[in-house]
Protein backbone atom coordinates (compact mmCIF):
# COMPACT_ATOMS: atom_id res chain seq x y z
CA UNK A 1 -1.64 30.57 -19.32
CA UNK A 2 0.64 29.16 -22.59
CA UNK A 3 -0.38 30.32 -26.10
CA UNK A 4 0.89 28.28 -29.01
CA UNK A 5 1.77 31.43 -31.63
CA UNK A 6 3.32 31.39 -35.21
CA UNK A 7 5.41 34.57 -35.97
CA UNK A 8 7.46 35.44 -38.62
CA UNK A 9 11.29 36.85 -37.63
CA UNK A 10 13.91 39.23 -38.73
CA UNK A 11 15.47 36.82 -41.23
CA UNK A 12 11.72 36.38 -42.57
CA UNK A 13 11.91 32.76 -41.52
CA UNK A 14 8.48 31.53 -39.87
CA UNK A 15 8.62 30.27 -36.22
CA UNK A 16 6.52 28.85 -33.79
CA UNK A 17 6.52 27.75 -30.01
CA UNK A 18 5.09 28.16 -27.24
CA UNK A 19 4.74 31.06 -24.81
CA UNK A 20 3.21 31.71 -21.33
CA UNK A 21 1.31 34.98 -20.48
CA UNK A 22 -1.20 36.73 -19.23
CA UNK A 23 -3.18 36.86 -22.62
CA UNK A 24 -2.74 37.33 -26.13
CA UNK A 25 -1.51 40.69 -25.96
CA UNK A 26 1.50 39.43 -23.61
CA UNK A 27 2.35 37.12 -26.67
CA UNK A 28 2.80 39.80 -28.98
CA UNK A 29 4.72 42.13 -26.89
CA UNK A 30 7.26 39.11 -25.83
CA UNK A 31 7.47 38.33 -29.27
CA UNK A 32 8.30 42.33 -30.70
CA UNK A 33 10.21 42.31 -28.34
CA UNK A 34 12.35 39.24 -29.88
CA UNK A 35 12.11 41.17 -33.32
CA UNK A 36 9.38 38.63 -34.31
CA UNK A 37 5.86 39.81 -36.10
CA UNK A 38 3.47 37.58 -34.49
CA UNK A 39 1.12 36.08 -37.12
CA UNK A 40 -0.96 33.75 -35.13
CA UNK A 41 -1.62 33.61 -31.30
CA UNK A 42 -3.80 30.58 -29.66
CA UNK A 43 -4.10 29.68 -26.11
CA UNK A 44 -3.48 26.20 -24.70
CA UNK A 45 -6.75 24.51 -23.75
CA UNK A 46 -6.55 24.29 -19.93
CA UNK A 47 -7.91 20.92 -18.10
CA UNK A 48 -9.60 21.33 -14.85
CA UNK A 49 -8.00 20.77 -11.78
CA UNK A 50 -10.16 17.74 -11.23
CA UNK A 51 -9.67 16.20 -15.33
CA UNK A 52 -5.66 17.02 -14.18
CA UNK A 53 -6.11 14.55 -10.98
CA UNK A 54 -8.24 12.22 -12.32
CA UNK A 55 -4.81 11.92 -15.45
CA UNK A 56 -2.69 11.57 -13.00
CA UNK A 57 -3.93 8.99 -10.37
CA UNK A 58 -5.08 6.76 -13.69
CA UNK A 59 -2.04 7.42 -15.67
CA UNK A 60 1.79 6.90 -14.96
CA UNK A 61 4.89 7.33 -17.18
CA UNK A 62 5.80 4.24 -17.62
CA UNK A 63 9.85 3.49 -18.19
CA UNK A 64 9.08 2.28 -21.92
CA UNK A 65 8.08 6.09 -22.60
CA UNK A 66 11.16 7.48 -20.79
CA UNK A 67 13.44 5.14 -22.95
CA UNK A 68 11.82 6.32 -26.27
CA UNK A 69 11.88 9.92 -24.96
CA UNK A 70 15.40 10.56 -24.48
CA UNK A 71 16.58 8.47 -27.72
CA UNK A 72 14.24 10.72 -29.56
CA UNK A 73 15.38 13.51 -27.77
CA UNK A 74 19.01 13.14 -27.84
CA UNK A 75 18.72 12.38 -32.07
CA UNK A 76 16.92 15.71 -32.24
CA UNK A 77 19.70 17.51 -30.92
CA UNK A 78 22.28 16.11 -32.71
CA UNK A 79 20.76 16.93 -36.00
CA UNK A 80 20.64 20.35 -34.62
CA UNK A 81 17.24 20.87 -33.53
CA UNK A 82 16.92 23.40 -30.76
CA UNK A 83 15.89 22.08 -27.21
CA UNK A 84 12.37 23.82 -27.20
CA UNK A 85 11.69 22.66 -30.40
CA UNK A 86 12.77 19.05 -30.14
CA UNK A 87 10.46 18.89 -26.56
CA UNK A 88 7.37 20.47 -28.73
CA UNK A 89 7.65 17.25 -31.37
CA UNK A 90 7.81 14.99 -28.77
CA UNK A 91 4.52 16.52 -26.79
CA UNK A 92 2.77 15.94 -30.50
CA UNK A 93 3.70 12.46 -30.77
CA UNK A 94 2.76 11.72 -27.51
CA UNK A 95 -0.41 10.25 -25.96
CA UNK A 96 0.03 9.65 -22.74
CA UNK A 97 -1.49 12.23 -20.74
CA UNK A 98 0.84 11.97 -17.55
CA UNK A 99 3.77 12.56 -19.49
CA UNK A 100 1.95 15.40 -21.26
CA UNK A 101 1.69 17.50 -18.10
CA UNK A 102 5.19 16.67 -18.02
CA UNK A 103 6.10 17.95 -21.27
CA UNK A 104 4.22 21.05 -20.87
CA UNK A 105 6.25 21.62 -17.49
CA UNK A 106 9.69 20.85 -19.76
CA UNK A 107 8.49 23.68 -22.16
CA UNK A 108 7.30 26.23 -19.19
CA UNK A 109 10.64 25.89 -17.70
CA UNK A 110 12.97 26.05 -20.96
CA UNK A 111 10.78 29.19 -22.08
CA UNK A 112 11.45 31.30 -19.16
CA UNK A 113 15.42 30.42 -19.11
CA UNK A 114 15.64 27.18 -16.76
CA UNK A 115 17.72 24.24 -18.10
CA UNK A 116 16.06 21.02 -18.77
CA UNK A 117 17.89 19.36 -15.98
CA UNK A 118 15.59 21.98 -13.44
CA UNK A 119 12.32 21.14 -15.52
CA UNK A 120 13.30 17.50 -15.13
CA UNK A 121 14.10 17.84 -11.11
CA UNK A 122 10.40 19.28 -10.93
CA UNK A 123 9.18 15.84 -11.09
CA UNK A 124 11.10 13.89 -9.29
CA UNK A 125 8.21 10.85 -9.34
CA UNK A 126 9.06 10.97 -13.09
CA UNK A 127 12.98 11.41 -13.59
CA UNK A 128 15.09 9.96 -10.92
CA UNK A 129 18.06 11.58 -9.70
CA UNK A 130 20.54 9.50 -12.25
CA UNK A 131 18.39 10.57 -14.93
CA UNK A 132 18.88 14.56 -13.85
CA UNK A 133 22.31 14.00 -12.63
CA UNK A 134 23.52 12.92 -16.00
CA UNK A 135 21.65 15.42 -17.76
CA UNK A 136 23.15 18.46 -15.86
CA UNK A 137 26.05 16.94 -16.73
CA UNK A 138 25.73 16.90 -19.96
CA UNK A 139 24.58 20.58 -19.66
CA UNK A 140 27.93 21.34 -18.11
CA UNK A 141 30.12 19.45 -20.85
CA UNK A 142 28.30 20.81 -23.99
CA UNK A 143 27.74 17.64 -24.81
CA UNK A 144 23.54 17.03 -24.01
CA UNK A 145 22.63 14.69 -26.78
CA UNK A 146 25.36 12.27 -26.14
CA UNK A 147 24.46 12.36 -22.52
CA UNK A 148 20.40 11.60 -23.11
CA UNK A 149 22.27 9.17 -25.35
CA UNK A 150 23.99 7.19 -22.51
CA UNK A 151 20.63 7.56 -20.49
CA UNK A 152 18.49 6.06 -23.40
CA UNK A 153 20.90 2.86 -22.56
CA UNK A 154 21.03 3.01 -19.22
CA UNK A 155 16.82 2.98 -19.03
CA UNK A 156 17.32 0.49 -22.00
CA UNK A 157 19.15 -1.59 -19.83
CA UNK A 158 17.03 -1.54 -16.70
CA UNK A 159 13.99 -1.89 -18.34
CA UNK A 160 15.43 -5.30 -19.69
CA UNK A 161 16.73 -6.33 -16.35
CA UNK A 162 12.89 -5.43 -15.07
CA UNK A 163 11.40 -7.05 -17.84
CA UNK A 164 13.05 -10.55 -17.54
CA UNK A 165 12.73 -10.61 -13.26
CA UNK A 166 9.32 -10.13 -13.95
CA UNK A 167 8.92 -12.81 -16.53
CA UNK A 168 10.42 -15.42 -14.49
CA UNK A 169 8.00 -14.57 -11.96
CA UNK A 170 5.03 -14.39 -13.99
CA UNK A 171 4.47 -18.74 -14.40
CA UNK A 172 4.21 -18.83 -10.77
CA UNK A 173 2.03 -16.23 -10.23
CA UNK A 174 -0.55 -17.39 -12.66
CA UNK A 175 -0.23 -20.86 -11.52
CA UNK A 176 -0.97 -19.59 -7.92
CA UNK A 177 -3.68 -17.03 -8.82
CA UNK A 178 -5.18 -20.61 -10.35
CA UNK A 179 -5.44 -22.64 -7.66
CA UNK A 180 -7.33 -19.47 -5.28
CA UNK A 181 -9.49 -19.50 -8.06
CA UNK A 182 -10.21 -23.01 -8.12
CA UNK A 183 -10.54 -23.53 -3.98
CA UNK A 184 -12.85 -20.74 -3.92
CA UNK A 185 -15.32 -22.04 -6.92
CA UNK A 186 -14.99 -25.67 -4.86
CA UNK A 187 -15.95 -23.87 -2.01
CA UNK A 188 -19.21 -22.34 -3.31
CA UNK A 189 -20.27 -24.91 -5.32
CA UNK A 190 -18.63 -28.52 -4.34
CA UNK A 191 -18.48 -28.21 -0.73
CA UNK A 192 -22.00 -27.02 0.21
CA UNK A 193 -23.20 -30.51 -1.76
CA UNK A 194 -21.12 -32.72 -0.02
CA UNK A 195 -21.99 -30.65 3.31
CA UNK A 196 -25.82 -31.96 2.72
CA UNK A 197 -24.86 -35.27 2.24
CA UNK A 198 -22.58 -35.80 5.77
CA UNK A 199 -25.43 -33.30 7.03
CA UNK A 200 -28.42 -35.85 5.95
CA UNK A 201 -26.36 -38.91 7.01
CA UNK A 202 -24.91 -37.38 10.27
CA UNK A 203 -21.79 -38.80 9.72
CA UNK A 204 -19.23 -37.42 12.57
CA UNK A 205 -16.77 -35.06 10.47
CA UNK A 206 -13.23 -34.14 11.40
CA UNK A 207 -11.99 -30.93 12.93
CA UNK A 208 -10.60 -30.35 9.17
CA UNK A 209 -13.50 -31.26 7.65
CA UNK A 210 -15.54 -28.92 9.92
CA UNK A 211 -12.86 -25.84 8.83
CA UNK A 212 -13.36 -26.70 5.29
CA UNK A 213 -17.20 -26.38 5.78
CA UNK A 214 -17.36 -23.04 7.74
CA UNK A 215 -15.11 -21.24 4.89
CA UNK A 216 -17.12 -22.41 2.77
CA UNK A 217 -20.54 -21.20 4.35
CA UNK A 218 -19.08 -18.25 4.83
CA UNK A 219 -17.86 -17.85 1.29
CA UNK A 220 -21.49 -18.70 0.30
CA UNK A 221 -23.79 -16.99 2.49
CA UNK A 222 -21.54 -13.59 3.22
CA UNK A 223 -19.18 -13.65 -0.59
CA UNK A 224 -18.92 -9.76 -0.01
CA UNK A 225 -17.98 -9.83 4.05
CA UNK A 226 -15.60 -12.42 2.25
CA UNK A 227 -13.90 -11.01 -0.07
CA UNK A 228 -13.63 -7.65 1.92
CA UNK A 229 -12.10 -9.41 4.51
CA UNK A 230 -9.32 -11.72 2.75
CA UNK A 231 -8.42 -8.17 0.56
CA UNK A 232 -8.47 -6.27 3.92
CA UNK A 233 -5.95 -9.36 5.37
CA UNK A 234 -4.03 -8.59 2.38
CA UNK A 235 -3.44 -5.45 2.36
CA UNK A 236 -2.31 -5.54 5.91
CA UNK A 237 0.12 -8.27 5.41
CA UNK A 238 1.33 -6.06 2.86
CA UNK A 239 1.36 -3.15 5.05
CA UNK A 240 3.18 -4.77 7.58
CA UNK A 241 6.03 -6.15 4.63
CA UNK A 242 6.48 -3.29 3.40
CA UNK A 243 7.40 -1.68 6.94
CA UNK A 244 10.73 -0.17 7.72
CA UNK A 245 10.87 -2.68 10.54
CA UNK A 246 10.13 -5.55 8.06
CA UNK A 247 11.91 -4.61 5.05
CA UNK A 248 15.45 -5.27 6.73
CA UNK A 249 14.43 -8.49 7.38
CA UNK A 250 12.45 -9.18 3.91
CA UNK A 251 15.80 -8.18 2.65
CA UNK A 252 17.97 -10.54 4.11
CA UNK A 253 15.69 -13.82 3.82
CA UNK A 254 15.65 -13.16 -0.08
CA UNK A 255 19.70 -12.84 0.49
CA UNK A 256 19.26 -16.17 1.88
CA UNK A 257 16.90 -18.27 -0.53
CA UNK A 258 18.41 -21.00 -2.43
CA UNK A 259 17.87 -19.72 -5.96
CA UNK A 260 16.68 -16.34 -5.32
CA UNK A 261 19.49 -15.25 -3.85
CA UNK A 262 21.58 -15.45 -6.71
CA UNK A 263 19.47 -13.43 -8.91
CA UNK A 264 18.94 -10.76 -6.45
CA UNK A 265 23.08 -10.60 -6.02
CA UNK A 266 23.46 -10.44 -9.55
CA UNK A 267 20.54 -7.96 -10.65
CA UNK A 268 21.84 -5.49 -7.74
CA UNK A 269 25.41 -5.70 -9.03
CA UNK A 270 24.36 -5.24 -12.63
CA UNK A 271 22.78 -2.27 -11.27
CA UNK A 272 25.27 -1.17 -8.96
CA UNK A 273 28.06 -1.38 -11.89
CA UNK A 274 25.75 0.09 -14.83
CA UNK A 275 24.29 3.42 -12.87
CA UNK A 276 28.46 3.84 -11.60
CA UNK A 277 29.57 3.22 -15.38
CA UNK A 278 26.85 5.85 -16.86
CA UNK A 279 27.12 8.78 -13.92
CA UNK A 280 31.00 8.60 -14.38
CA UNK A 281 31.17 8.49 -17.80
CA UNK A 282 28.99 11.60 -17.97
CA UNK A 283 31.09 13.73 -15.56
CA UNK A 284 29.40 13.37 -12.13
CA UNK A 285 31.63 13.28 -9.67
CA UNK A 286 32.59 10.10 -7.80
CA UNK A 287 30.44 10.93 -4.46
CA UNK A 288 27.57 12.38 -6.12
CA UNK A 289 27.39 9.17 -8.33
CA UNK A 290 27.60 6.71 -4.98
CA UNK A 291 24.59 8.40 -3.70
CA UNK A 292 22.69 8.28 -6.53
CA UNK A 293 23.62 4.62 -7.31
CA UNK A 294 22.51 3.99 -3.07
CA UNK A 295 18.82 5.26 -4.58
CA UNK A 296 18.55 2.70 -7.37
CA UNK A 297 19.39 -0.60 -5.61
CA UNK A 298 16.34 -1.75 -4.18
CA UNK A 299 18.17 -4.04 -1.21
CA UNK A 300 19.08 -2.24 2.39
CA UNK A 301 22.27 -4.50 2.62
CA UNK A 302 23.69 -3.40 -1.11
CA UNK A 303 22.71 0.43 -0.18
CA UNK A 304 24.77 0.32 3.10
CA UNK A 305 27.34 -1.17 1.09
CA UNK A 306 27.26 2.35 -1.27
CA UNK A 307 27.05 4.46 1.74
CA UNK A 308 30.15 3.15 3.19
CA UNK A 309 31.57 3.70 -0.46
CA UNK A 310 30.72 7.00 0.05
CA UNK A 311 32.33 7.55 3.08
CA UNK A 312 35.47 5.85 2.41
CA UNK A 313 35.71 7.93 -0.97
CA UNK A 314 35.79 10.78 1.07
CA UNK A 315 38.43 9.58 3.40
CA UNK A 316 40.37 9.26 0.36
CA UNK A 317 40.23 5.43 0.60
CA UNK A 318 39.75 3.50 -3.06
CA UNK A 319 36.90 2.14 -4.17
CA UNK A 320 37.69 -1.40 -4.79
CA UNK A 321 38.33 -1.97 -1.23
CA UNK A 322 35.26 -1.64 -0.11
CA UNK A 323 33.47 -4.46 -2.48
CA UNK A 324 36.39 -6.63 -1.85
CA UNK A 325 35.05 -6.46 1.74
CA UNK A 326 31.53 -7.72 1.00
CA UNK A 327 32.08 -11.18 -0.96
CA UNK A 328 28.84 -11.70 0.17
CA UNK A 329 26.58 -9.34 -1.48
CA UNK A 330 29.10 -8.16 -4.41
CA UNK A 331 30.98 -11.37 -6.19
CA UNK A 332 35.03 -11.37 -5.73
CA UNK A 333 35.63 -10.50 -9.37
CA UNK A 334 33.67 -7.23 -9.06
CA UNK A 335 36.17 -5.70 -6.52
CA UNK A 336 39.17 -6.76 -8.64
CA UNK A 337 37.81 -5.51 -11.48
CA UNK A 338 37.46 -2.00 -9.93
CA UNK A 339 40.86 -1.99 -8.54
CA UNK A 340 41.92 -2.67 -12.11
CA UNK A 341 40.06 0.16 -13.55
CA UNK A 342 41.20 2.41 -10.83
CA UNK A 343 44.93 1.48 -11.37
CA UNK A 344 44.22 1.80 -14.99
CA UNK A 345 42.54 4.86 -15.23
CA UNK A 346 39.33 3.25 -17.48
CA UNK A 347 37.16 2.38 -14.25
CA UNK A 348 33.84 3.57 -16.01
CA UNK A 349 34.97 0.93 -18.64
CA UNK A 350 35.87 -1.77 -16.30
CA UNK A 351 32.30 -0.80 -14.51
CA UNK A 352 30.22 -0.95 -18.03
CA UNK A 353 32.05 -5.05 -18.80
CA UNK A 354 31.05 -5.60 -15.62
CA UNK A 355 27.38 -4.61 -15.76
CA UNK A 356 27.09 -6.41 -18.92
CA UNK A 357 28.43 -9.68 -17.35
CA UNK A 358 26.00 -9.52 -14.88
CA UNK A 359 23.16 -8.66 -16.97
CA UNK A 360 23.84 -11.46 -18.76
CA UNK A 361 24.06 -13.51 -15.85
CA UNK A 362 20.60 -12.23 -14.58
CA UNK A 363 19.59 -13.30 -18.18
CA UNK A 364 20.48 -16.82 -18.12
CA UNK A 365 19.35 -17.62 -14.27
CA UNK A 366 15.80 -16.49 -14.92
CA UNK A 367 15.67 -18.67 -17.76
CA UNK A 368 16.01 -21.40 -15.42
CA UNK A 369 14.33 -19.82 -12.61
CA UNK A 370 10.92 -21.87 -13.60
CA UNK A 371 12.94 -25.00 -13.82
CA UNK A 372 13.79 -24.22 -9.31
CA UNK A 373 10.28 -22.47 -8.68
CA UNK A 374 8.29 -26.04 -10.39
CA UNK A 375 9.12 -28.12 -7.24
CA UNK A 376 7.89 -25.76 -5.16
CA UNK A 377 4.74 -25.03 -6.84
CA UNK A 378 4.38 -29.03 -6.85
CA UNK A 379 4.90 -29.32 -2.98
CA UNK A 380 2.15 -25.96 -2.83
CA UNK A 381 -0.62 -27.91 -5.13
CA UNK A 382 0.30 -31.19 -3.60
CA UNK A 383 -0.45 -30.19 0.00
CA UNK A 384 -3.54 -28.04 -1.14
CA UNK A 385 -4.81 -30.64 -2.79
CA UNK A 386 -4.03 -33.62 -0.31
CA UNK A 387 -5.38 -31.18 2.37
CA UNK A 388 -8.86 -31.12 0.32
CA UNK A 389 -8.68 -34.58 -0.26
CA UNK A 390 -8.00 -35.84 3.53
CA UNK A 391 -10.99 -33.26 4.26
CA UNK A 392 -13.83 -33.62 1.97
CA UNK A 393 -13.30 -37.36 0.59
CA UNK A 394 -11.94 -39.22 3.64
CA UNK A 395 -15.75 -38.49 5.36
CA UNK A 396 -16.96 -40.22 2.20
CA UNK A 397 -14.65 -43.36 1.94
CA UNK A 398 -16.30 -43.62 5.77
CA UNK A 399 -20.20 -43.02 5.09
CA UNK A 400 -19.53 -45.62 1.95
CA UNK A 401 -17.97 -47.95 4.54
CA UNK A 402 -21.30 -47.37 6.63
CA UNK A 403 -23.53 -47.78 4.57
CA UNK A 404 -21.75 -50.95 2.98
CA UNK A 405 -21.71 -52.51 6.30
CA UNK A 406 -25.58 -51.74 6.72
């Protein structure tokens, strides 16, 4: 179990840390042994195994935390705090209690002589592989707070990029979620009323009319069976999306959407060029950084573009090539501008201007991604609407007409 402990050491300077052992007594013999008097010796308060489970499903660490963490981090070392220590302040200031397990691992590790790239590689759910990558790296050089440093931007920078997709997409989603809403309140309360009026008159409904009625009886009578059901269609349409066999193909049609696919080939070269730019700037080597960077874009097409990257690297083949091949997925100037960082020698630069274009880029098209989604969401309402309309109040315009000629 861990023991927090205060102890006083050969210099007469008081310490304190953290230690694991069997009990207190463990403590103080690691700690004589350092030439340390202990002066206080506390165990950790344990959480059950079901408190630790229940944390975890119901907490996450979210990318936000990861950005503050290694800025925080990284300015701790450079003032000259040790690693253990600088790990302990963070674990005080935090209150998330995901990422506390995952500082307590950190500390674990550090304290029985791991590096904190193999406490970070214990979660890999937590720190991707760029993340540990660049920290080993930085191990390697010496040089660990300037390379948390260059992560804190690199996570900065994603997290922006996430941030703004998800913002563009966020008006059509409400706007959406709004009109479910709305059909399914005008199915339990709107459509049963005009259902006893065609009922009471026997007026002779349309096949649409009929479909508009049954939904809505069953929406009314059986809400749960309902709701169970359309959730249960949902989550196998998403089941089925999300398939290997379907994600190819879900790949390609947004590669293929006037609009979308623009942003996507922007956001996945921004990506492409920042993760390059950071791993080689930290020291990892060319391959190792390809594979990595495969891992981070989220399209098929752009990763098989990295893998054969990869291979040509190996084959000795430049790197330029091989982007200049796919002016489809990666834009023209993004090959030249690798060729002229590899003749050049300053390709991590040429890869960081080119992220930053990009980035930019990505910035300015969701701006205006509203402005392409709005006639599309008008088409949507329209035809929801003109489909309620032609439904429920065409049946009327007739039983007026009857009634009128009566």
């Amino acid at each position: 179990m861990l023991f927090n402990y205060t102890a006083r050491d050969a210099q007469g300077e008081i310490v304190s840390g953290t230690l694991e052992a069997e009990d207190r007594f463990g403590v103080a013999k690691e700690l004589r042994g350092r030439s340390q008097i202990p002066l206080s010796v506390k165990p950790i308060a344990t959480k059950s195994a079901f408190s630790l489970s229940f944390e975890r499903f119901f907490s996450r660490v979210t990318l936000r935390e990861k950005v503050v963490f290694t800025h925080n981090l990284s300015g701790m070392l450079s003032a000259g705090l040790p690693l253990f220590r600088a790990i302990e302040v963070e674990k005080k200031q935090n209150k998330n209690p995901a990422f506390d397990i995952v500082l307590d691992g950190l500390l674990a590790t550090i304290n029985q002589g791991g590096t904190l790239s193999l406490g970070l590689s214990k979660y890999p759910k937590v720190f991707a592989p760029l993340f540990v990558s660049m920290v080993h790296a930085g191990e390697e050089s010496g040089n660990m707070s300037g390379a948390l440093k260059d992560i804190g931007v690199n996570l900065e920078k994603s997290f922006e990029l996430n941030r703004k997709v998800k913002s563009a997409l966020m008006y059509p989603a409400i706007i959406v979620s709004a009109i479910i809403i709305i059909g399914i309140l005008m199915l339990i309360f709107v459509v049963p009323t005009l259902t006893k009026i065609f009922s009471d008159f026997g007026t002779t409904l349309p096949a649409s009319t009929r479909f508009v009625i049954a939904v809505s009886d069953t929406v009314s009578t059986h809400p749960l069976q309902f709701l169970g059901g359309m959730f249960g269609c949902i989550a196998l349409v998403t089941l089925f999306v999300k398939s290997k066999r379907m994600r190819r193909t879900n790949d390609r049609i947004v590669l293929m959407l006037p609009g979308i696919k623009s942003i996507v080939r922007e956001v996945n070269t921004a990506r492409t060029a920042r993760t390059l730019s950071s791993l080689l700037s930290a020291g990892v080597e060319m391959t190792r950084a390809l594979s990595i960077t495969k891992d981070v874009v989220q399209n098929s097409y752009y990763k098989d573009v990295l893998e054969s990257a990869n291979s040509a690297v190996q084959r000795g083949e430049v790197l330029s090539n091989v982007f200049k091949a796919q002016p489809d997925l990666y834009p023209v100037m993004v090959g030249e501008m690798v060729a002229v960082g590899e003749e050049t020698g300053a390709l991590t630069q040429m890869l960081g201007d080119v992220a930053t274009y990009y980035e930019e880029e990505v910035d300015a098209q969701t701006k205006n991604l509203s402005t392409i989604i709005e006639p599309v969401l008008m088409v949507f309402i329209g035809a929801a609407v003109g489909f309620f309309a032609v439904s429920m109040i065409a049946p009327m315009y007739g039983l007026v007409s009857t009634l009128t000629a009566s």
